[in-house]
Protein backbone atom coordinates (compact mmCIF):
# COMPACT_ATOMS: atom_id res chain seq x y z
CA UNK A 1 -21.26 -65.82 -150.67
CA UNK A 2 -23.76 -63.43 -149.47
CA UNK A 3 -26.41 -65.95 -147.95
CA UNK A 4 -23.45 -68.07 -145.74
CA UNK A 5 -22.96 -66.41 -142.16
CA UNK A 6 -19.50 -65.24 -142.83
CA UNK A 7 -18.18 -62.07 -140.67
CA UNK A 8 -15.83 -59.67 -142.18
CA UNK A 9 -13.78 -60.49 -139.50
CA UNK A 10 -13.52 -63.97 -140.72
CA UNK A 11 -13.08 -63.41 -144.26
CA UNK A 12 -10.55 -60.82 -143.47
CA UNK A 13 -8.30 -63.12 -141.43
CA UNK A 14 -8.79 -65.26 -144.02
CA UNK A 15 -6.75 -63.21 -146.17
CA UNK A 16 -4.50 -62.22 -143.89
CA UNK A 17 -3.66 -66.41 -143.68
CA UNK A 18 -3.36 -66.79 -147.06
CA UNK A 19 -1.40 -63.94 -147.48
CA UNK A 20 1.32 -65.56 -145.44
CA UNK A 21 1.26 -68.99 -147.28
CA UNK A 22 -1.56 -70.92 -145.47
CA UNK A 23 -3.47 -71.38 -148.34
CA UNK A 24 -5.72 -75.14 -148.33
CA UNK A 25 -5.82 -75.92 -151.70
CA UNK A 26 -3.93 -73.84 -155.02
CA UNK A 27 -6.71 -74.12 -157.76
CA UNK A 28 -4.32 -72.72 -160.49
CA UNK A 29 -5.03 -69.58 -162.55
CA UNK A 30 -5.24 -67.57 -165.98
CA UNK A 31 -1.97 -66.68 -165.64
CA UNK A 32 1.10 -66.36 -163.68
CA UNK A 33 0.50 -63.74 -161.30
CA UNK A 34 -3.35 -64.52 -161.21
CA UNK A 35 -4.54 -67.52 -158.77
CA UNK A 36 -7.54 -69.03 -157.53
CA UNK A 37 -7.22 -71.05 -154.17
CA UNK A 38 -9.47 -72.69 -151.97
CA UNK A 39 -9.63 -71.85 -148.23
CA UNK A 40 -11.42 -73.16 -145.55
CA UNK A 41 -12.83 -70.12 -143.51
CA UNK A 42 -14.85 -70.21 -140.01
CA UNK A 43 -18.33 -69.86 -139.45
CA UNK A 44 -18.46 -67.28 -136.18
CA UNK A 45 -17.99 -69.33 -132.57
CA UNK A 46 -17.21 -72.23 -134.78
CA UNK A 47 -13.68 -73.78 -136.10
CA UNK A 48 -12.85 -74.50 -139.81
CA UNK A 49 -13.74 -77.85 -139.73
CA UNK A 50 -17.75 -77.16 -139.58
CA UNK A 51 -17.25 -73.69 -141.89
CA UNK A 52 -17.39 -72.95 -144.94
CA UNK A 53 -14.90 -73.67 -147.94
CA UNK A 54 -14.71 -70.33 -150.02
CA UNK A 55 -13.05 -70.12 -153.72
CA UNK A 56 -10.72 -67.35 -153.81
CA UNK A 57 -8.88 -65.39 -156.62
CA UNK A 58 -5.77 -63.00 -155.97
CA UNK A 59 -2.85 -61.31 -158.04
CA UNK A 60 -1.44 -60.70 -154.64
CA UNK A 61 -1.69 -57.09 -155.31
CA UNK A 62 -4.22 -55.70 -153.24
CA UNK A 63 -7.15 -57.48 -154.69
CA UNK A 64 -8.88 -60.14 -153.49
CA UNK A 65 -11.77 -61.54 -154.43
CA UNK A 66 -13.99 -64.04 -152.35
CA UNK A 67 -15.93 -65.73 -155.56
CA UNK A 68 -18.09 -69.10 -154.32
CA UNK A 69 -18.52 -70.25 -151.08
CA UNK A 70 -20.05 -73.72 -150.07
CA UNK A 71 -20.71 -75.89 -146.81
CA UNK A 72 -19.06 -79.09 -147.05
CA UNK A 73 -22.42 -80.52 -145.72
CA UNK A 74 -23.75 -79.52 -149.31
CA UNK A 75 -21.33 -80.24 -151.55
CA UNK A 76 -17.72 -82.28 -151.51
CA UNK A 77 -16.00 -79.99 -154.20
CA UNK A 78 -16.49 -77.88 -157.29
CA UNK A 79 -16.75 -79.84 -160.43
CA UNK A 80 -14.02 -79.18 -163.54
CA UNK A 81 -15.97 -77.10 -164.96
CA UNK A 82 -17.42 -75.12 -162.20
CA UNK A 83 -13.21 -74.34 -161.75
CA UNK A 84 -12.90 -73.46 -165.05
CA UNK A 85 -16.03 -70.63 -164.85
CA UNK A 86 -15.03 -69.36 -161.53
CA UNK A 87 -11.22 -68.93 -163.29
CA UNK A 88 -12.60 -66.85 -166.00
CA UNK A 89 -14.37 -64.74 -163.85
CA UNK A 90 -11.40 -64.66 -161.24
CA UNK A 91 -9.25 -63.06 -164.59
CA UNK A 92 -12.04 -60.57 -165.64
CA UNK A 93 -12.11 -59.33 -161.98
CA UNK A 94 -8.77 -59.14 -161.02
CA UNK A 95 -8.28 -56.86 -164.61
CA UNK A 96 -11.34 -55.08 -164.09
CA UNK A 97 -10.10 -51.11 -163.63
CA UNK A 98 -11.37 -49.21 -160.14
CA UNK A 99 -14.08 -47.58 -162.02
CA UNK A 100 -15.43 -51.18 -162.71
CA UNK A 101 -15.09 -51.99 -159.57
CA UNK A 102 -16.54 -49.15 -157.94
CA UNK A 103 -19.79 -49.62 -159.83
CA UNK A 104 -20.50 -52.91 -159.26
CA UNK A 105 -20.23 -52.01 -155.88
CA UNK A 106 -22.44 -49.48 -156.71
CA UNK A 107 -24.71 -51.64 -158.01
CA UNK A 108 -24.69 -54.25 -155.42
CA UNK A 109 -22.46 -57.03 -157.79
CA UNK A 110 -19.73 -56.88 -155.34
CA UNK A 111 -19.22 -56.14 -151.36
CA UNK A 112 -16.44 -54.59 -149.88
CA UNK A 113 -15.29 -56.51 -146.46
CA UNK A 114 -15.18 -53.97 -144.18
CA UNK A 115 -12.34 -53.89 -141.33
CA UNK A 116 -14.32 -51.56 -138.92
CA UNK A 117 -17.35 -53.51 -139.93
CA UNK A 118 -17.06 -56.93 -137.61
């Protein structure tokens, strides 16, 4: 995710969209309460059609997770068992405690999106 142009800004409203139902594709989940979606997110100055296509996973809790992001121009789709990784990983983030979390911040693993950061 880190080497695609994507603003906070856009990643955040992304959230915000799929937080309210406008979610592009459901990609199932782990479990019940855990999901990984697909959502179609803006490059900056552009519209979704020419941005990027991020993987998502979510209890709808707070967390939030922006886990593979791709150009259409690059690649159609994620393969069966690209899904089935990027599940797994969805599950051991989304149960990860905050003192996980907080250190692979630390150590550069994850990035917090910023909302004064646009």
């Amino acid at each position: 995710m880190r080497k695609l142009p994507l603003s906070d800004k856009s990643l955040l409203n992304a959230v915000d969209e799929m937080d309210r139902g406008l979610i592009d594709a459901n990609l199932g989940g782990n479990t019940a309460e855990d999901k990984v979606y697909k959502k179609r997110v803006p490059f900056p100055g552009q519209g979704k059609r020419g941005g990027t296509r991020t993987i998502v996973a979510t209890n709808k809790g707070g967390r939030w997770f922006f886990l593979y992001g791709f150009e259409k121009n690059d690649k159609e789709n994620i393969t069966t068992n690209e899904l089935a990784r990027l599940r797994d990983t969805a599950a051991d983030w989304l149960a990860a405690p905050d003192a996980a979390l907080d250190k692979a911040m630390t150590c550069g693993e994850l990035e917090e999106i910023d909302n004064e950061r646009q």
